[in-house]
N, C-alpha and C. Protein backbone atom coordinates (compact mmCIF):
# COMPACT_ATOMS: atom_id res chain seq x y z
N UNK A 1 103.31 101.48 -87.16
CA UNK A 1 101.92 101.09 -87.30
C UNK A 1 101.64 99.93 -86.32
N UNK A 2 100.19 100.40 -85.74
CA UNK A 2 100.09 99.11 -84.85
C UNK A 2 99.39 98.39 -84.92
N UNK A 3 99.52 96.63 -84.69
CA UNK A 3 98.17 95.99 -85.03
C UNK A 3 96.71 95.83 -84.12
N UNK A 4 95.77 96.12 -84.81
CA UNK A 4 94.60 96.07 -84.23
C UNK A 4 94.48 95.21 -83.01
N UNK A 5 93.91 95.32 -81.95
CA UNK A 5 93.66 93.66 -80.81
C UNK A 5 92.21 93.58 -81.10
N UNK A 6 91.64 93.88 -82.40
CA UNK A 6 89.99 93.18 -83.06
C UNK A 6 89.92 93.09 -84.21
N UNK A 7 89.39 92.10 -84.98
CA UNK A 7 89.31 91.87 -86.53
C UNK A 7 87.83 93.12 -87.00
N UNK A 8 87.16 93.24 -86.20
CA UNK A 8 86.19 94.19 -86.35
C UNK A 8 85.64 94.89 -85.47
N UNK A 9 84.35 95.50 -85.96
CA UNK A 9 83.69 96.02 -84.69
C UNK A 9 82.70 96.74 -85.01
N UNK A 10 82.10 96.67 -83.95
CA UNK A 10 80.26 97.12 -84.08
C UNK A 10 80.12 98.54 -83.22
N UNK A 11 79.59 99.70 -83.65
CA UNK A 11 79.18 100.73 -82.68
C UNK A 11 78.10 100.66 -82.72
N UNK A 12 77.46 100.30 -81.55
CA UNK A 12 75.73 100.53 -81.02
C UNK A 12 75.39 101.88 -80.22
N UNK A 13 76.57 102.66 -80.03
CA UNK A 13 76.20 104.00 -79.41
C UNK A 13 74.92 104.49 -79.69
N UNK A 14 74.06 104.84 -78.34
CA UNK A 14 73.49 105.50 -78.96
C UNK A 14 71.53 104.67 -79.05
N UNK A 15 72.10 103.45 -79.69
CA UNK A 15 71.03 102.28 -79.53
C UNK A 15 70.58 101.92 -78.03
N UNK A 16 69.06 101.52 -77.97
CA UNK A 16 68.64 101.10 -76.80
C UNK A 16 68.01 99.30 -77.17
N UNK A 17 68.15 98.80 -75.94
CA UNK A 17 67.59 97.48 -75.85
C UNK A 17 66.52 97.51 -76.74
N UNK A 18 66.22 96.34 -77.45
CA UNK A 18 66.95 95.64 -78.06
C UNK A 18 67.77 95.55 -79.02
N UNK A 19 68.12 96.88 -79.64
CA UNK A 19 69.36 96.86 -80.75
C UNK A 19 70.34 96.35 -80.82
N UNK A 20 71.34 96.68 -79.62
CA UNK A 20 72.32 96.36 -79.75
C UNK A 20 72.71 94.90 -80.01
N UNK A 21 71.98 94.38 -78.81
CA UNK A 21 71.73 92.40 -79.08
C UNK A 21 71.57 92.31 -80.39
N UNK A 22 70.50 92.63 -81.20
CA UNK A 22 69.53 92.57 -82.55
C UNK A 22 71.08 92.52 -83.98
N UNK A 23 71.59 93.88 -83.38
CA UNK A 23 72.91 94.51 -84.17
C UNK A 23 74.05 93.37 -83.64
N UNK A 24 74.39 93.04 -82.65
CA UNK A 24 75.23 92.15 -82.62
C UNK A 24 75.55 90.62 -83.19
N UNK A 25 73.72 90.36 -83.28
CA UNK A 25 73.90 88.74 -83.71
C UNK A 25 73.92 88.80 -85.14
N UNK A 26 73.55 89.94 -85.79
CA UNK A 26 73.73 89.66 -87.32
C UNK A 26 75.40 90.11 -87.66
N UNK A 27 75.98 91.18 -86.62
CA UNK A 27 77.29 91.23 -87.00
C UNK A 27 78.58 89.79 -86.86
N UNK A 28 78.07 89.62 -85.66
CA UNK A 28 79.27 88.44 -85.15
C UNK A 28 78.90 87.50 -86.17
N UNK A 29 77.80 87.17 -87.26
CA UNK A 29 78.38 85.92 -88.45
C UNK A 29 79.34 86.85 -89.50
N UNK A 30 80.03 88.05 -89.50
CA UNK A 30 80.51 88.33 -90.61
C UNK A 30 82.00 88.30 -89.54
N UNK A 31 81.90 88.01 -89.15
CA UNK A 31 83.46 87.85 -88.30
C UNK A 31 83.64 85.74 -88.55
N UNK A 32 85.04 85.40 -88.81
CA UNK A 32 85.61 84.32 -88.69
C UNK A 32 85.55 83.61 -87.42
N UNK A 33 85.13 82.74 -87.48
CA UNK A 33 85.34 81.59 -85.31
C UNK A 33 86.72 82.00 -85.23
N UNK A 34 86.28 82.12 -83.92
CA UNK A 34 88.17 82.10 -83.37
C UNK A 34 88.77 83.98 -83.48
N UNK A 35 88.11 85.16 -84.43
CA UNK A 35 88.30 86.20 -84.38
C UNK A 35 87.60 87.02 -83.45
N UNK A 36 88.37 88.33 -83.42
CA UNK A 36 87.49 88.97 -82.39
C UNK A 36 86.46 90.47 -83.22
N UNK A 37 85.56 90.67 -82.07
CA UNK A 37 84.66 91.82 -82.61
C UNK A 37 84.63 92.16 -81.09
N UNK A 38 85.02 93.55 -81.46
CA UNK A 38 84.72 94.76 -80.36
C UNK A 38 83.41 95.73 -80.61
N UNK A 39 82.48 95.48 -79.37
CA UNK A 39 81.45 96.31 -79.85
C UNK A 39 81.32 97.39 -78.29
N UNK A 40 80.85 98.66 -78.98
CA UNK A 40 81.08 99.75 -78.40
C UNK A 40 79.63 100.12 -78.02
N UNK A 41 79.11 100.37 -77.09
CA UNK A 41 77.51 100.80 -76.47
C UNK A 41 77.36 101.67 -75.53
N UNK A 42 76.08 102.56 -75.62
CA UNK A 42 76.10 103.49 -74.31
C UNK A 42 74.80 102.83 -73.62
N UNK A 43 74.47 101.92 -73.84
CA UNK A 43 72.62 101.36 -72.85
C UNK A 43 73.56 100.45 -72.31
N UNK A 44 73.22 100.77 -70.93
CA UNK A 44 73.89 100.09 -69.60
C UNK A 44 73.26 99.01 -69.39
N UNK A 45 72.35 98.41 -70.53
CA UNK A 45 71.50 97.04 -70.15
C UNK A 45 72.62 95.95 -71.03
N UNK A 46 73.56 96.45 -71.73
CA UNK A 46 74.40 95.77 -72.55
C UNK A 46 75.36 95.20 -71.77
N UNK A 47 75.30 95.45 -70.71
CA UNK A 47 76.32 94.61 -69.54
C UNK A 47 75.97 93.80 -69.05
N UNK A 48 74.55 93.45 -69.54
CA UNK A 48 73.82 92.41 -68.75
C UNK A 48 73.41 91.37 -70.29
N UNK A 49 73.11 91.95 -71.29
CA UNK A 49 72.71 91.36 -72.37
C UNK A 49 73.66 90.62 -72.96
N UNK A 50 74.73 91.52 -73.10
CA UNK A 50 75.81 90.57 -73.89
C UNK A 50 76.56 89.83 -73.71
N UNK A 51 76.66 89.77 -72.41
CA UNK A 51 77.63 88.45 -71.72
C UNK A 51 76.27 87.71 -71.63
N UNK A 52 75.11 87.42 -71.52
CA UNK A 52 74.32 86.28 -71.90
C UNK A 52 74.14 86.07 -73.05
N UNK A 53 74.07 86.75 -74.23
CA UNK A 53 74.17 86.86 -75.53
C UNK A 53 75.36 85.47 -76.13
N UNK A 54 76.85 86.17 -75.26
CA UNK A 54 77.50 85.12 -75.40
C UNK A 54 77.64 83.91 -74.63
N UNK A 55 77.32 83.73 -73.52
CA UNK A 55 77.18 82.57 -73.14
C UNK A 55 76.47 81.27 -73.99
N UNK A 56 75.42 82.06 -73.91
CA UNK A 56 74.04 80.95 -74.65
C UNK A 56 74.25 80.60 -75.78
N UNK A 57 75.43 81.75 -76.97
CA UNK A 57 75.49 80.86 -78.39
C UNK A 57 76.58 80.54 -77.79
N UNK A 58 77.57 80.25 -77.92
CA UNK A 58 78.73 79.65 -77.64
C UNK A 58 80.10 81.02 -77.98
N UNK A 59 80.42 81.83 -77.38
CA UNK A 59 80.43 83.12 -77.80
C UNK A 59 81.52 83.22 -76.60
N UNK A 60 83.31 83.91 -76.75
CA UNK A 60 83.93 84.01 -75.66
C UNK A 60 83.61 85.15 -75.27
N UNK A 61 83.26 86.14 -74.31
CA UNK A 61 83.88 87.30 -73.57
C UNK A 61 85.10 87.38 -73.43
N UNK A 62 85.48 88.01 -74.01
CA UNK A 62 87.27 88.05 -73.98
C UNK A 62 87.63 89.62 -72.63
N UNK A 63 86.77 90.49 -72.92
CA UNK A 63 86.87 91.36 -71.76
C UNK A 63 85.85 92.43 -72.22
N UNK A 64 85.58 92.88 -70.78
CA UNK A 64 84.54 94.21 -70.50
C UNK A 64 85.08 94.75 -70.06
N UNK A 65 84.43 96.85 -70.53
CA UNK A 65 85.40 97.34 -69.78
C UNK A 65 84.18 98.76 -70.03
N UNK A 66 83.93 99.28 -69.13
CA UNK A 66 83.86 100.69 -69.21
C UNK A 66 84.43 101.94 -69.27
N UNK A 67 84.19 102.87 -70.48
CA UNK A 67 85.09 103.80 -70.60
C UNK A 67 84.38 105.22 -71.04
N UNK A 68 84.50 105.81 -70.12
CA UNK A 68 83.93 107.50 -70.31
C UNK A 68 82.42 107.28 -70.60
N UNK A 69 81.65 106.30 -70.00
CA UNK A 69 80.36 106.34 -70.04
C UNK A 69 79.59 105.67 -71.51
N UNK A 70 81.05 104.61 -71.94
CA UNK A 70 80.58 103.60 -72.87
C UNK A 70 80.84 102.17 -72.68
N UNK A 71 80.23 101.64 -72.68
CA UNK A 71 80.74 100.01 -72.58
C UNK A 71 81.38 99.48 -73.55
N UNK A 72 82.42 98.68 -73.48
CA UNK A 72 83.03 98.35 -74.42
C UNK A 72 83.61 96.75 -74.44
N UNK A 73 82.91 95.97 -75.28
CA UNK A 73 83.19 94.26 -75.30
C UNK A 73 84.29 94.09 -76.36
N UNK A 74 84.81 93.16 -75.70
CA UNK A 74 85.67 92.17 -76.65
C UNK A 74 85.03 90.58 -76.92
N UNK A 75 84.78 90.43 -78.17
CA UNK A 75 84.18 88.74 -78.57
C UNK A 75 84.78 87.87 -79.36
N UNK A 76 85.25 87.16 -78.89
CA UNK A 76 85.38 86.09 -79.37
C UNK A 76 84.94 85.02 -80.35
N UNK A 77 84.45 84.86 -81.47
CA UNK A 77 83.60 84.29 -81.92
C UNK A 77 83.80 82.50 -81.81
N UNK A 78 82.59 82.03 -81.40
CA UNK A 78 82.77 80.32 -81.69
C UNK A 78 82.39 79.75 -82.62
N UNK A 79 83.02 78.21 -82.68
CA UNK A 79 82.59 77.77 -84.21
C UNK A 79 81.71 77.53 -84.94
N UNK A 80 80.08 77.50 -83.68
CA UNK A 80 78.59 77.40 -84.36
C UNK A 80 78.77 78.82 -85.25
């Protein structure tokens, strides 16, 4: 058995601007500071949203990555 590399995770597949943002900021308070949330999206504006998303609250990007025509974040959560 292997361990997860995210404490959670959000699928926005599917969702268009502004959801996913909308869906992300109410998910990342049910995640712990310091844990991660992987969120999964097909609106190609989420590559632009969510790394400002996290910048501006205090929020790590831990990594982006595109895969088979989904975007896929790793977050970090901070202590606000």
């Amino acid at each position: 058995m292997t361990v997860p590399e995210f404490d959670a995770e959000l699928d926005a597949r599917g969702l268009f601007c502004p959801e996913p943002v909308m869906m992300l900021h109410n998910r990342i308070n049910d995640v712990e500071p310091g844990h991660l949330l992987r969120v999964v999206a097909t609106d190609p504006s989420t590559t632009r949203d969510i790394p400002r998303f996290c910048q501006f609250l205090g929020h790590e990007l831990v990594k982006e990555e595109e895969q088979g025509g989904e975007f896929v974040f790793l977050i970090r959560r901070g202590e606000a």
